[in-house]
Each structure stands twice: as C-alpha cells, then as structure tokens.
C-alpha atoms as a PDB file:
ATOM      1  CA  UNK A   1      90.143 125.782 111.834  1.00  0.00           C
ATOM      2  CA  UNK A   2      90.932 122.234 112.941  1.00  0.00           C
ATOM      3  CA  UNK A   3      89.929 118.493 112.301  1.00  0.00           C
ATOM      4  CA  UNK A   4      90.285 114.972 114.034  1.00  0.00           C
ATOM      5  CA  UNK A   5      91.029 112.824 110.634  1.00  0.00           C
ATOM      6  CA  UNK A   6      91.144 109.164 110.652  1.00  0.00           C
ATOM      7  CA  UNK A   7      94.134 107.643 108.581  1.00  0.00           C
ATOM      8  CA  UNK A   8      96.034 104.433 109.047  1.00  0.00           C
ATOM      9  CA  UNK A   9      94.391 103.042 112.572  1.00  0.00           C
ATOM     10  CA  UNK A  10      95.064 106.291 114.288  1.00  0.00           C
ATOM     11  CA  UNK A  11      93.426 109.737 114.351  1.00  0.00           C
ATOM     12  CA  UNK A  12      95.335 112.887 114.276  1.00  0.00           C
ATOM     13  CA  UNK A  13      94.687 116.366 115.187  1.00  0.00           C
ATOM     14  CA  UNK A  14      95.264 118.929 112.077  1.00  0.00           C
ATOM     15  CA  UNK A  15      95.416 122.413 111.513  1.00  0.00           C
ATOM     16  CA  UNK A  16      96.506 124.183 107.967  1.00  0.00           C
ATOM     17  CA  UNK A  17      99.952 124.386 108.369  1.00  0.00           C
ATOM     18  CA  UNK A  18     100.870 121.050 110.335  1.00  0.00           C
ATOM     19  CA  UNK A  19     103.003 118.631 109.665  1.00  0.00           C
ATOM     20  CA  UNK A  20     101.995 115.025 110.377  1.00  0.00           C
ATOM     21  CA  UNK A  21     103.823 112.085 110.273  1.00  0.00           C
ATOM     22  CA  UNK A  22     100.746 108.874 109.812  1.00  0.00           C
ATOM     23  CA  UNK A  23     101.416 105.223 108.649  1.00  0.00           C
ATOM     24  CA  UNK A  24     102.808 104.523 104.932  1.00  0.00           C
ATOM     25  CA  UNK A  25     100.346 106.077 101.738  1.00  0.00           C
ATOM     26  CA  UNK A  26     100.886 105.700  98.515  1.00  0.00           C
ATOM     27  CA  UNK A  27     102.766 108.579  96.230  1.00  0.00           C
ATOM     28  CA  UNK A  28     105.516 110.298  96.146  1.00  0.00           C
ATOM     29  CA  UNK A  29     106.633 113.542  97.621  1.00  0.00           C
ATOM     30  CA  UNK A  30     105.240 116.466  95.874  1.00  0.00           C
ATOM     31  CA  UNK A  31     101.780 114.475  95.708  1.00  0.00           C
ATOM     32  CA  UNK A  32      98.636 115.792  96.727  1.00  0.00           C
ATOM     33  CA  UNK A  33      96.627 113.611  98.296  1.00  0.00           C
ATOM     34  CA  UNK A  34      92.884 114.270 100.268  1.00  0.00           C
ATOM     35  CA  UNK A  35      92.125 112.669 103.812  1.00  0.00           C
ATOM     36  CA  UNK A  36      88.154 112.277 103.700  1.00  0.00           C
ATOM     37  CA  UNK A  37      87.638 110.177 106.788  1.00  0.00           C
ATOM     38  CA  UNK A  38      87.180 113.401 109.259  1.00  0.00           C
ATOM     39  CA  UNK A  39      85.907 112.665 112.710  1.00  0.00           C
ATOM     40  CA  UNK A  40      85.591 116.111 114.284  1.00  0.00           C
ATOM     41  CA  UNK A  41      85.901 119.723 112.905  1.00  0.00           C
ATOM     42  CA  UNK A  42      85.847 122.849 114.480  1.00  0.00           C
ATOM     43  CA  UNK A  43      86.993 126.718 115.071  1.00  0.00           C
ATOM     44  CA  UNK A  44      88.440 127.430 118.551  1.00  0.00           C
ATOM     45  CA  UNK A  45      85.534 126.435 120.824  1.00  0.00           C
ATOM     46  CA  UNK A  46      82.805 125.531 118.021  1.00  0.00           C
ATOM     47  CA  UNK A  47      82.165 122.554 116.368  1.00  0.00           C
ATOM     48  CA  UNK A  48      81.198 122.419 112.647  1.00  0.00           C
ATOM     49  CA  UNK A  49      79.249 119.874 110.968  1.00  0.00           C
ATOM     50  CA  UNK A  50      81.778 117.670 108.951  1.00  0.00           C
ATOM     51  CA  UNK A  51      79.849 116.286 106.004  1.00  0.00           C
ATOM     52  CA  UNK A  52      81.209 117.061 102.921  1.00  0.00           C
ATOM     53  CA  UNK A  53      84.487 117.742 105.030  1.00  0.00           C
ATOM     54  CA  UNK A  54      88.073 117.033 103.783  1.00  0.00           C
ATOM     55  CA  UNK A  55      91.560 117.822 104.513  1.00  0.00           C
ATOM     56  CA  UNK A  56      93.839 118.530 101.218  1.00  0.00           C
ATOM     57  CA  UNK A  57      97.769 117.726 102.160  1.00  0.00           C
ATOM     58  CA  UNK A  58     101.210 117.408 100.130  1.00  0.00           C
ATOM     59  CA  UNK A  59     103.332 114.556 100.861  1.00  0.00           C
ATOM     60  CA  UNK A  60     106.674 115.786 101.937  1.00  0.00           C
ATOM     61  CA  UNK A  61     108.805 112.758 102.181  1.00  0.00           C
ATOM     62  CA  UNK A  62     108.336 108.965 102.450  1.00  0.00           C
ATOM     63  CA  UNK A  63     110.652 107.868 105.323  1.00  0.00           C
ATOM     64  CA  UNK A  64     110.806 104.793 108.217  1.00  0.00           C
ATOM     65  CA  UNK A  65     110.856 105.411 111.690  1.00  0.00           C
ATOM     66  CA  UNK A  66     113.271 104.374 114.705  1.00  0.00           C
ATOM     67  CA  UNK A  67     114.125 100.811 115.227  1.00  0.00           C
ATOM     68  CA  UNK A  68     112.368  98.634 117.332  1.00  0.00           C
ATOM     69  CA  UNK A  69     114.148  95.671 119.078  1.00  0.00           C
ATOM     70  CA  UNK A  70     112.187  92.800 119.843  1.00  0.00           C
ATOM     71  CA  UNK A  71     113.849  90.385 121.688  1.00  0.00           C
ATOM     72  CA  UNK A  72     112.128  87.050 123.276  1.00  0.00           C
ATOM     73  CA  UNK A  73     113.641  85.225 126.142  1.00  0.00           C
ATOM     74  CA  UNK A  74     112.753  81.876 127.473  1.00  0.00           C
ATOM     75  CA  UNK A  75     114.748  80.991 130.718  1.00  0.00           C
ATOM     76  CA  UNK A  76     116.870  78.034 131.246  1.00  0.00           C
ATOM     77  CA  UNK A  77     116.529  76.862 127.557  1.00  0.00           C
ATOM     78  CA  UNK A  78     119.126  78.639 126.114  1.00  0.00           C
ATOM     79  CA  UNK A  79     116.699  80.533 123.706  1.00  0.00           C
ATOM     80  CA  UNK A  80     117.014  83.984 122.564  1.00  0.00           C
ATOM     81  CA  UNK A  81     115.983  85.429 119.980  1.00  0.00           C
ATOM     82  CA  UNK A  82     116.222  89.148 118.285  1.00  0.00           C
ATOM     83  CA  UNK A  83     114.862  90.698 115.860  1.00  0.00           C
ATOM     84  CA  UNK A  84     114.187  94.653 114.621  1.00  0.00           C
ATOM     85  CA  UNK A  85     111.917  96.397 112.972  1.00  0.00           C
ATOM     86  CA  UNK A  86     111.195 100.130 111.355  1.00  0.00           C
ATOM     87  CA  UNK A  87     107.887 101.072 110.305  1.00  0.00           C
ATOM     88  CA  UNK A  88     107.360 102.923 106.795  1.00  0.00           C
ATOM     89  CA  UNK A  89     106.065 106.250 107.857  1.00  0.00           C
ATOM     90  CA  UNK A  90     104.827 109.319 105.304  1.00  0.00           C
ATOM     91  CA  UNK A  91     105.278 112.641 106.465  1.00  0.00           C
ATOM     92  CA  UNK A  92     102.641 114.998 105.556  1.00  0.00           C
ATOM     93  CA  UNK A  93     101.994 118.965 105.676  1.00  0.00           C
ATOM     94  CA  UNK A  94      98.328 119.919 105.935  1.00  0.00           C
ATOM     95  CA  UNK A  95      97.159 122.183 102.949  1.00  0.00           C
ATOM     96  CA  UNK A  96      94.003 123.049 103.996  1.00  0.00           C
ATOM     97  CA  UNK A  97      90.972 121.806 105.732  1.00  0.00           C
ATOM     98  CA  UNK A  98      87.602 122.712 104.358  1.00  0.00           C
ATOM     99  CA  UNK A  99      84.689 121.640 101.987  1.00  0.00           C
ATOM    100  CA  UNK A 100      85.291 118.962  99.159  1.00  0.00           C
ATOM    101  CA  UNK A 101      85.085 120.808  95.608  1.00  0.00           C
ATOM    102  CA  UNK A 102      82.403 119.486  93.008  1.00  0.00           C
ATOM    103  CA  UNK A 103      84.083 118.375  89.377  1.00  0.00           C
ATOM    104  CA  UNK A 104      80.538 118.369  87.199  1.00  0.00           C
ATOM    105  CA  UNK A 105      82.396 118.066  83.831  1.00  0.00           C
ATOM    106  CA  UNK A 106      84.872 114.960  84.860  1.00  0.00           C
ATOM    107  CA  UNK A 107      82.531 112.095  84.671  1.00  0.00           C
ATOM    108  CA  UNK A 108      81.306 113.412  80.864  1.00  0.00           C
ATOM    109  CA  UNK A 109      84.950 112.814  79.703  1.00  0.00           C
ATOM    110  CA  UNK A 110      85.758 109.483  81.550  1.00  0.00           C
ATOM    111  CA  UNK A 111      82.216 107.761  79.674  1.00  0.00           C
ATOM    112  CA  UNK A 112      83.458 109.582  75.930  1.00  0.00           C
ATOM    113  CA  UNK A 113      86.597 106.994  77.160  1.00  0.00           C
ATOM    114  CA  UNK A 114      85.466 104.214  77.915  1.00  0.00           C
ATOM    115  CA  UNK A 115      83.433 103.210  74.902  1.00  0.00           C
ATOM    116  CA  UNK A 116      86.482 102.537  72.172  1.00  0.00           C
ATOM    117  CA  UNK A 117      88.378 100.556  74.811  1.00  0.00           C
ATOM    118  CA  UNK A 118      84.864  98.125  74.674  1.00  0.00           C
ATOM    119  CA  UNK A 119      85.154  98.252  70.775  1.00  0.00           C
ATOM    120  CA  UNK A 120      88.845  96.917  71.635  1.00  0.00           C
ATOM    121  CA  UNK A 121      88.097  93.841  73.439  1.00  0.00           C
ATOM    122  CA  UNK A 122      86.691  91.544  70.951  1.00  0.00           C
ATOM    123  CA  UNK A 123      89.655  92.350  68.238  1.00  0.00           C
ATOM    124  CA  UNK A 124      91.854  90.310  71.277  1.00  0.00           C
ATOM    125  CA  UNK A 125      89.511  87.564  72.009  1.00  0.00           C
ATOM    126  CA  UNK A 126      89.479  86.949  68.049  1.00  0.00           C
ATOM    127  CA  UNK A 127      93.593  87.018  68.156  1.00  0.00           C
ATOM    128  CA  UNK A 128      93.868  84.988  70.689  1.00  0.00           C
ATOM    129  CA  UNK A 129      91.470  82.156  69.059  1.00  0.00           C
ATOM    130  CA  UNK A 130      93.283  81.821  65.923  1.00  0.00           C
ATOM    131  CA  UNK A 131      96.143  80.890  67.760  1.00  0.00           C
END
C-alpha cells in the first residue's frame, strides 16, 4: 500500500519501508512521529478513500543537506557578493501506512489532571500580591 503525504511544502510518495528525507521536524531520532496530512492512498492500481488515513514513521537522523552557493553579481560596480546555505533536513523511515487508532481512555486521565493545577493558580496570584 502507498500514500501521497503532505509535509513541509512538498508531497512525497511513501510505501512501508521507505526512507524519506522532508524539511526539518521536531524530535529526535528514535521518535515516532504520525504524518496525517495524506493526499492520495492506494494499492497497486486502486485508490482507497483516505479519511481517517495516517502514515506512522521513526525519525532516523536529523541532518543538513549540501551547500548551496549563492552568489550575486552586478557588472561594472565592483560588487560581489557570496553567501551559502544548508537546509536542516530529517530523514525518516516509513512505519506503516494505514488507519489512525482510537485512544477512548486518554482524554478521562488528562481532565482528572487538570483540575489541581486550577486549585494551584490562585495560591501564586496571592504570593505574588504580598510582595
């Protein structure tokens, strides 16, 4: 199975298995990381409906590419000027491509969470009024 993904301006062609080098994303290698924005998804000549669609990879390495010269040149005004450039790049190796998993019991834990960090705000705001 294959996918068109969308990631960093560009749009890549991905099979399990591939390895992709796209524009700089954050984590480290070893990170897992999902690319939801899928264009196009299919099986040899059939195309497959791609809602709910999303591409699990591992980030192998965080490296920059070749150097680029740029050099501008006016004529007969002695003015040159150079200047390089290497774009951060993050190479990736395609997990899998296939539906996105549902997590029903995540959100229950994040909202047991959030209500002593309220409780914690107003003990601040007192502290910093005495001063």
């Amino acid at each position: 199975m294959f996918a068109i993904v969308r990631t960093g301006g560009k749009q890549y062609r991905v099979a399990a298995g591939d390895k992709i080098a796209v524009e700089k994303l954050s984590g480290e290698a070893g990170d897992k990381i999902s690319l939801g924005d899928v264009l196009l998804a299919g099986d040899g000549d059939t195309v497959q409906d791609v809602n709910g669609l999303t591409v699990s990879a591992e980030i192998i390495a965080q490296e920059r590419g070749e150097k680029v010269i740029v050099f501008k040149k006016r004529r007969r005004h002695n003015y040159r000027r150079k200047q390089g450039h290497r774009q951060s790049l993050t190479l990736l190796r395609i997990l899998a491509v296939g539906k996105e998993e549902k997590k029903a019991a995540a959100p229950k834990a994040e909202k047991a969470e959030a209500a002593p960090k309220k409780a914690a705000a107003p003990k601040k705001a007192a502290a910093s009024k005495e001063a």
